[in-house]
N, C-alpha and C. Protein backbone atom coordinates (compact mmCIF):
# COMPACT_ATOMS: atom_id res chain seq x y z
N UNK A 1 -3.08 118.50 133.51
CA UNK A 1 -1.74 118.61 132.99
C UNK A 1 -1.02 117.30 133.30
N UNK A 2 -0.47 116.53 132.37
CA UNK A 2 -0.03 115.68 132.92
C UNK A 2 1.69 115.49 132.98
N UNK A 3 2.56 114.86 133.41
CA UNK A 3 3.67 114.66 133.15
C UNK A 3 4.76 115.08 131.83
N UNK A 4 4.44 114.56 130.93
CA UNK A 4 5.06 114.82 130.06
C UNK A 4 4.86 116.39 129.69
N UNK A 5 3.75 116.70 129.82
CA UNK A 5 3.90 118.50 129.71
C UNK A 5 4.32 118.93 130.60
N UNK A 6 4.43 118.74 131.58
CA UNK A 6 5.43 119.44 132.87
C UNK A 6 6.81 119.44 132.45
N UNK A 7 6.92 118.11 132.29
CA UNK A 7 8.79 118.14 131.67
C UNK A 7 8.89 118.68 130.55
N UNK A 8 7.78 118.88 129.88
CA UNK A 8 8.29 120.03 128.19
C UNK A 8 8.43 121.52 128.79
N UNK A 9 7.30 122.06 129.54
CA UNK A 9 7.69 123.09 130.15
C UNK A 9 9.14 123.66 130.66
N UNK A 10 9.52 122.57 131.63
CA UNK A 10 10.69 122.97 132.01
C UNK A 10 11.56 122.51 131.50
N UNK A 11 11.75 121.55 130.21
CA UNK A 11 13.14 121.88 129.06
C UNK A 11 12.75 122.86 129.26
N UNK A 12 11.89 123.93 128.37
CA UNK A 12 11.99 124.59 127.57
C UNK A 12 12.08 126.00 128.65
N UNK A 13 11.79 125.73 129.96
CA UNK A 13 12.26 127.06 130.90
C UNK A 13 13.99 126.78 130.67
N UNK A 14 14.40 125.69 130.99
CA UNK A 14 16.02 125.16 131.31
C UNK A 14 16.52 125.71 129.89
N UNK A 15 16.26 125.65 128.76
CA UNK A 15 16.75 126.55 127.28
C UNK A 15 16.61 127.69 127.64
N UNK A 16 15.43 127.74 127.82
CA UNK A 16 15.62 129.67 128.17
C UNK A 16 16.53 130.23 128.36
N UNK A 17 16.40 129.68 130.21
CA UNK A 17 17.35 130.29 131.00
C UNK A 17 19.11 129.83 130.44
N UNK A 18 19.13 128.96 129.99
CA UNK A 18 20.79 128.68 129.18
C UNK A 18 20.82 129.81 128.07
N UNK A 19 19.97 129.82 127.15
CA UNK A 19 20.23 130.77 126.04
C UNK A 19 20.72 132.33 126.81
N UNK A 20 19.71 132.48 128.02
CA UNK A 20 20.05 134.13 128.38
C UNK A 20 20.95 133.88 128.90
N UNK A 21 21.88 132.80 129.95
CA UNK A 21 22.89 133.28 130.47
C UNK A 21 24.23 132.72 129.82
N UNK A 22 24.08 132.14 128.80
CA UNK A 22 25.21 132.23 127.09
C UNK A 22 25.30 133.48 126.82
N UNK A 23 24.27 134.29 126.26
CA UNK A 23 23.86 135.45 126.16
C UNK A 23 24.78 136.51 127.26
N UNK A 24 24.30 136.55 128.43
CA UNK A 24 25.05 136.79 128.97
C UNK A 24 26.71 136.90 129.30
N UNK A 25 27.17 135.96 129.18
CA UNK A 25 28.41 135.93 129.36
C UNK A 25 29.35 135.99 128.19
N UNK A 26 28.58 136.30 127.06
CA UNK A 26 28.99 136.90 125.29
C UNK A 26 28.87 137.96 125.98
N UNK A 27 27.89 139.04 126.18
CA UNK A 27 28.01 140.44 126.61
C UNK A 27 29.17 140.83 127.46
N UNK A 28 29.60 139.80 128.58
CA UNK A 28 30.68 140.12 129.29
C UNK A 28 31.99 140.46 128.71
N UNK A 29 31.84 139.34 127.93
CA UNK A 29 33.26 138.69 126.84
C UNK A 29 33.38 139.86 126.29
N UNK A 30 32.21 140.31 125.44
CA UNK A 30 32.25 141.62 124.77
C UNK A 30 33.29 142.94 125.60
N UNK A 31 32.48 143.27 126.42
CA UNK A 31 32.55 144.50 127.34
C UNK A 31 34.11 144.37 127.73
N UNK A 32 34.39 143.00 127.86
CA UNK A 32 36.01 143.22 128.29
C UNK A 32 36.66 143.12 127.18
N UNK A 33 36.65 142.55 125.96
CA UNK A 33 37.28 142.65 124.82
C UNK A 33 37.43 144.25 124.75
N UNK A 34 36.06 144.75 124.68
CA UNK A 34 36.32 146.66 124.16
C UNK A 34 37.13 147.60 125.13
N UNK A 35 37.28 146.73 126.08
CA UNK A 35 37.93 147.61 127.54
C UNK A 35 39.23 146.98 127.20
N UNK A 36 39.90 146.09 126.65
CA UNK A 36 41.17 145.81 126.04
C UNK A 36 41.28 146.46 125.21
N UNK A 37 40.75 147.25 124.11
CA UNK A 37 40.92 147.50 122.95
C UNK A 37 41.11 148.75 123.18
N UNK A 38 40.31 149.22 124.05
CA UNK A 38 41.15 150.80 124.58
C UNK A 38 41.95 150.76 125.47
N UNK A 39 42.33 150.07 125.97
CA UNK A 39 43.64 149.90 126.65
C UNK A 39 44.73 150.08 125.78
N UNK A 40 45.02 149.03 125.00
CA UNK A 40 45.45 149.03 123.79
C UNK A 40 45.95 150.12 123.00
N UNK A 41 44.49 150.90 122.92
CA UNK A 41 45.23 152.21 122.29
C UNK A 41 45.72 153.34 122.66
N UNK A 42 45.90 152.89 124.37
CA UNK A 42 46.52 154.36 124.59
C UNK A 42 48.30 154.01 124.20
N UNK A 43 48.69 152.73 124.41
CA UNK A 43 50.39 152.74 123.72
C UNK A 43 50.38 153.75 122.45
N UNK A 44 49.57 152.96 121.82
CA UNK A 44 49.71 153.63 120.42
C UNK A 44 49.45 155.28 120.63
N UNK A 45 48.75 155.80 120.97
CA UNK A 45 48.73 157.31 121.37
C UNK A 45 49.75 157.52 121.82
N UNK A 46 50.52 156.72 122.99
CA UNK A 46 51.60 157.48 123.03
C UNK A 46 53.31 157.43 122.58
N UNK A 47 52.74 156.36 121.57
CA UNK A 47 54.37 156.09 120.60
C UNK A 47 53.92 157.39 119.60
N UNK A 48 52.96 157.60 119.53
CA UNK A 48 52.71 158.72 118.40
C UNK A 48 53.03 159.98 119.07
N UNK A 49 52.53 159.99 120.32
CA UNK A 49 53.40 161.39 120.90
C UNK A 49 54.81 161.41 121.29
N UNK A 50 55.76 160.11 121.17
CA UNK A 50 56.93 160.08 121.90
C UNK A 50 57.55 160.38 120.20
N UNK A 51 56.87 159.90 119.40
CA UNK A 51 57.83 160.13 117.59
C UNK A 51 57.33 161.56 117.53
N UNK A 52 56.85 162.21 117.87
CA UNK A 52 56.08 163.51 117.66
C UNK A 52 57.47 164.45 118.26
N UNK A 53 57.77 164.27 119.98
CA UNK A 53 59.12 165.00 120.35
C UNK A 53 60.18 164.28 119.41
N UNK A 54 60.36 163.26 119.42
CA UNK A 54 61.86 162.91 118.67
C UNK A 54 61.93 163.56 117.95
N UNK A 55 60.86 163.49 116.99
CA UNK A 55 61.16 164.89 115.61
C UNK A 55 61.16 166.11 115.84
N UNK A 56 60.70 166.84 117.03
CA UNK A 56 61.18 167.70 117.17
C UNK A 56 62.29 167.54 117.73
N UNK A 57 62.92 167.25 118.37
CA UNK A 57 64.30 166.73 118.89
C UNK A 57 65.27 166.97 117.67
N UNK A 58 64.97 165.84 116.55
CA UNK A 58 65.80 165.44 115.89
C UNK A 58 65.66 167.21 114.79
N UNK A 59 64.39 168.19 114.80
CA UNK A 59 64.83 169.04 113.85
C UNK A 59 65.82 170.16 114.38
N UNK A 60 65.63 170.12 115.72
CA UNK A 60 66.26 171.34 116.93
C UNK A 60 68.13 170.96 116.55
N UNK A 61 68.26 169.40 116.76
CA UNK A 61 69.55 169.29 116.61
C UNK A 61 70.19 168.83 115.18
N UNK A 62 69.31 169.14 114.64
CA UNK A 62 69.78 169.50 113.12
C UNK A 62 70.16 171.23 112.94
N UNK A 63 69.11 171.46 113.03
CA UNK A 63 69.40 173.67 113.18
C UNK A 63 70.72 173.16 113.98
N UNK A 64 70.84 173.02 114.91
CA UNK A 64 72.32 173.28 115.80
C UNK A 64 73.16 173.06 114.78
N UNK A 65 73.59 171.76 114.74
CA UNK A 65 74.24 171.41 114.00
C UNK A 65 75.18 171.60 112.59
N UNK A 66 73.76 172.65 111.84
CA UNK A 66 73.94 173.46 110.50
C UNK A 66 74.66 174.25 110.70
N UNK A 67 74.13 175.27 111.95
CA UNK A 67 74.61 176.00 112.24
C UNK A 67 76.07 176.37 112.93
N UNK A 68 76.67 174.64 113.76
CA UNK A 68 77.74 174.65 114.32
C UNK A 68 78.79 174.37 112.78
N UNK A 69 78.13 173.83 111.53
CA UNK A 69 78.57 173.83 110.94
C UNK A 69 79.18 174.84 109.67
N UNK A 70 78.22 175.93 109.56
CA UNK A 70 78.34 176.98 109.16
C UNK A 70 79.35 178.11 110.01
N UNK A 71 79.33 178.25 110.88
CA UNK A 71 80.28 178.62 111.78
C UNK A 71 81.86 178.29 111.18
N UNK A 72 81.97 176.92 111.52
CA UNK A 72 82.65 176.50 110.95
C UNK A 72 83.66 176.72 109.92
N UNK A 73 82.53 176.61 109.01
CA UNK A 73 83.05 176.67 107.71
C UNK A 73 83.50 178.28 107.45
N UNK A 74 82.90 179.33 108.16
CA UNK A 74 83.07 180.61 108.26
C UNK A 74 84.28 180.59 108.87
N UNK A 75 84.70 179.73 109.75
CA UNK A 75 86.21 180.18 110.28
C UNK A 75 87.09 179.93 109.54
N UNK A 76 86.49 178.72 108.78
CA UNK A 76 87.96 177.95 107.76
C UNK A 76 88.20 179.46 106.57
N UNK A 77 86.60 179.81 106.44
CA UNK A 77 87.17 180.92 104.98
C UNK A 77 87.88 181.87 105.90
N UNK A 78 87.55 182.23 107.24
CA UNK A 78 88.51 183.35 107.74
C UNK A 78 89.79 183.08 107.98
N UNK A 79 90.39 181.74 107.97
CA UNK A 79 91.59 181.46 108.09
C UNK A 79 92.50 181.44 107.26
N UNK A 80 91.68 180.76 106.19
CA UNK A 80 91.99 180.75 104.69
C UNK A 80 92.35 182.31 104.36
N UNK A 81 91.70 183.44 104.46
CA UNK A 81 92.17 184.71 104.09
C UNK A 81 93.14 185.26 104.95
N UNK A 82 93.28 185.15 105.44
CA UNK A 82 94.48 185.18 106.77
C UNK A 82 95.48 184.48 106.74
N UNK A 83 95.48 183.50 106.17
CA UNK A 83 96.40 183.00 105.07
C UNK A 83 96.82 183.69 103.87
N UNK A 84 95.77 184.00 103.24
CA UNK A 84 96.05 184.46 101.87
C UNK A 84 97.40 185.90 102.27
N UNK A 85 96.54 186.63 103.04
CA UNK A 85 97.12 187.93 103.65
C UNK A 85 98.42 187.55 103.98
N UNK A 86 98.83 186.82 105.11
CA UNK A 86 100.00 186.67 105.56
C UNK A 86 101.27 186.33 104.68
N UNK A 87 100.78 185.62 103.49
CA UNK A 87 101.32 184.75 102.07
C UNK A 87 101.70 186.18 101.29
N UNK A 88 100.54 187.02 100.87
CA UNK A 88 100.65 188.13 100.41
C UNK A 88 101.91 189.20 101.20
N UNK A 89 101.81 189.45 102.38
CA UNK A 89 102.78 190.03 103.42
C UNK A 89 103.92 189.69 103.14
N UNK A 90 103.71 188.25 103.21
CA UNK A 90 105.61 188.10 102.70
C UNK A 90 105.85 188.14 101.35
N UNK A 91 105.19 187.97 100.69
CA UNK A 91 105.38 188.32 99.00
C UNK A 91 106.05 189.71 98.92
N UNK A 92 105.05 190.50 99.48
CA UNK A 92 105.28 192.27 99.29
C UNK A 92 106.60 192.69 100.02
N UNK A 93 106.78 191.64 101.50
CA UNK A 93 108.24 192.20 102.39
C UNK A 93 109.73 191.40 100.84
N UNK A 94 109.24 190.53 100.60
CA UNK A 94 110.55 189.98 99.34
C UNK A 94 110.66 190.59 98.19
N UNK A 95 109.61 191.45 98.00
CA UNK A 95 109.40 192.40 96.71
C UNK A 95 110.55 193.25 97.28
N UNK A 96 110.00 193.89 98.60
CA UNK A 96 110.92 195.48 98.85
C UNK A 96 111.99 194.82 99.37
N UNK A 97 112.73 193.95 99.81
CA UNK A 97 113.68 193.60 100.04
C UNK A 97 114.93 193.45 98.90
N UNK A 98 113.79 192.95 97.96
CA UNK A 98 114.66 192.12 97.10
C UNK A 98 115.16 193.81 95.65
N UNK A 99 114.16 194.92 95.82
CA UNK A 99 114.30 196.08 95.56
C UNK A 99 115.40 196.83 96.29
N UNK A 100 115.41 196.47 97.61
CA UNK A 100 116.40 197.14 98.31
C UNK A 100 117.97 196.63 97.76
N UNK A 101 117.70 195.39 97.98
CA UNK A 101 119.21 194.80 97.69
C UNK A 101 119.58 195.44 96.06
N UNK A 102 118.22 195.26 94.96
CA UNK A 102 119.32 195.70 93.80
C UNK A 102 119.81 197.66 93.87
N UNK A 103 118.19 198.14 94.56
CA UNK A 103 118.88 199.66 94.38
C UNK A 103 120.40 199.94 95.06
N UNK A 104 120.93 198.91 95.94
CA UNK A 104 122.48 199.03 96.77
C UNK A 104 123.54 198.67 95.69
């Protein structure tokens, strides 16, 4: 064996061993890229569960709301007739009044 094949040998061990530990440290690169990438997605899981309560949030205080509004509006018509009535009351007391004064 002489010289020059000794040193071809060991380029070609010295490539080797470079190719596998390139190789290597791509696999690393890898493995932590994918361990970011699920990291990553747990935000997103949980903006999707935090919009998930808001909307329920936001439908709960809508019902309220309808409902504080319906209320509402139920008092105005009850006031409104309670009006009407009281309007009516004095209509009917100026009717008989105004009967009284001509039967005198």
């Amino acid at each position: 064996m002489s010289v020059d094949d000794f040193v071809k040998i060991i380029l070609a061990v010295s490539v080797a061993f470079a190719i596998a530990g390139i190789s290597f440290q791509i696999m690393r690169l890898l493995d932590k890229m994918t361990d970011l990438l699920k990291e990553a997605s747990n935000p997103v899981k949980n903006i999707s569960t935090l919009s998930d309560y808001l909307l329920e949030d936001y439908n709960e205080i809508r019902k309220v709301l309808r409902s504080t509004l319906n209320a509402i509006g139920s008092a105005g018509e009850l006031f409104s007739s309670l009006k009407a009535l009281s309007l009516f009351k004095g209509f009917i007391k100026k009717k008989s009044s105004s009967k009284e004064n001509t039967e005198e």
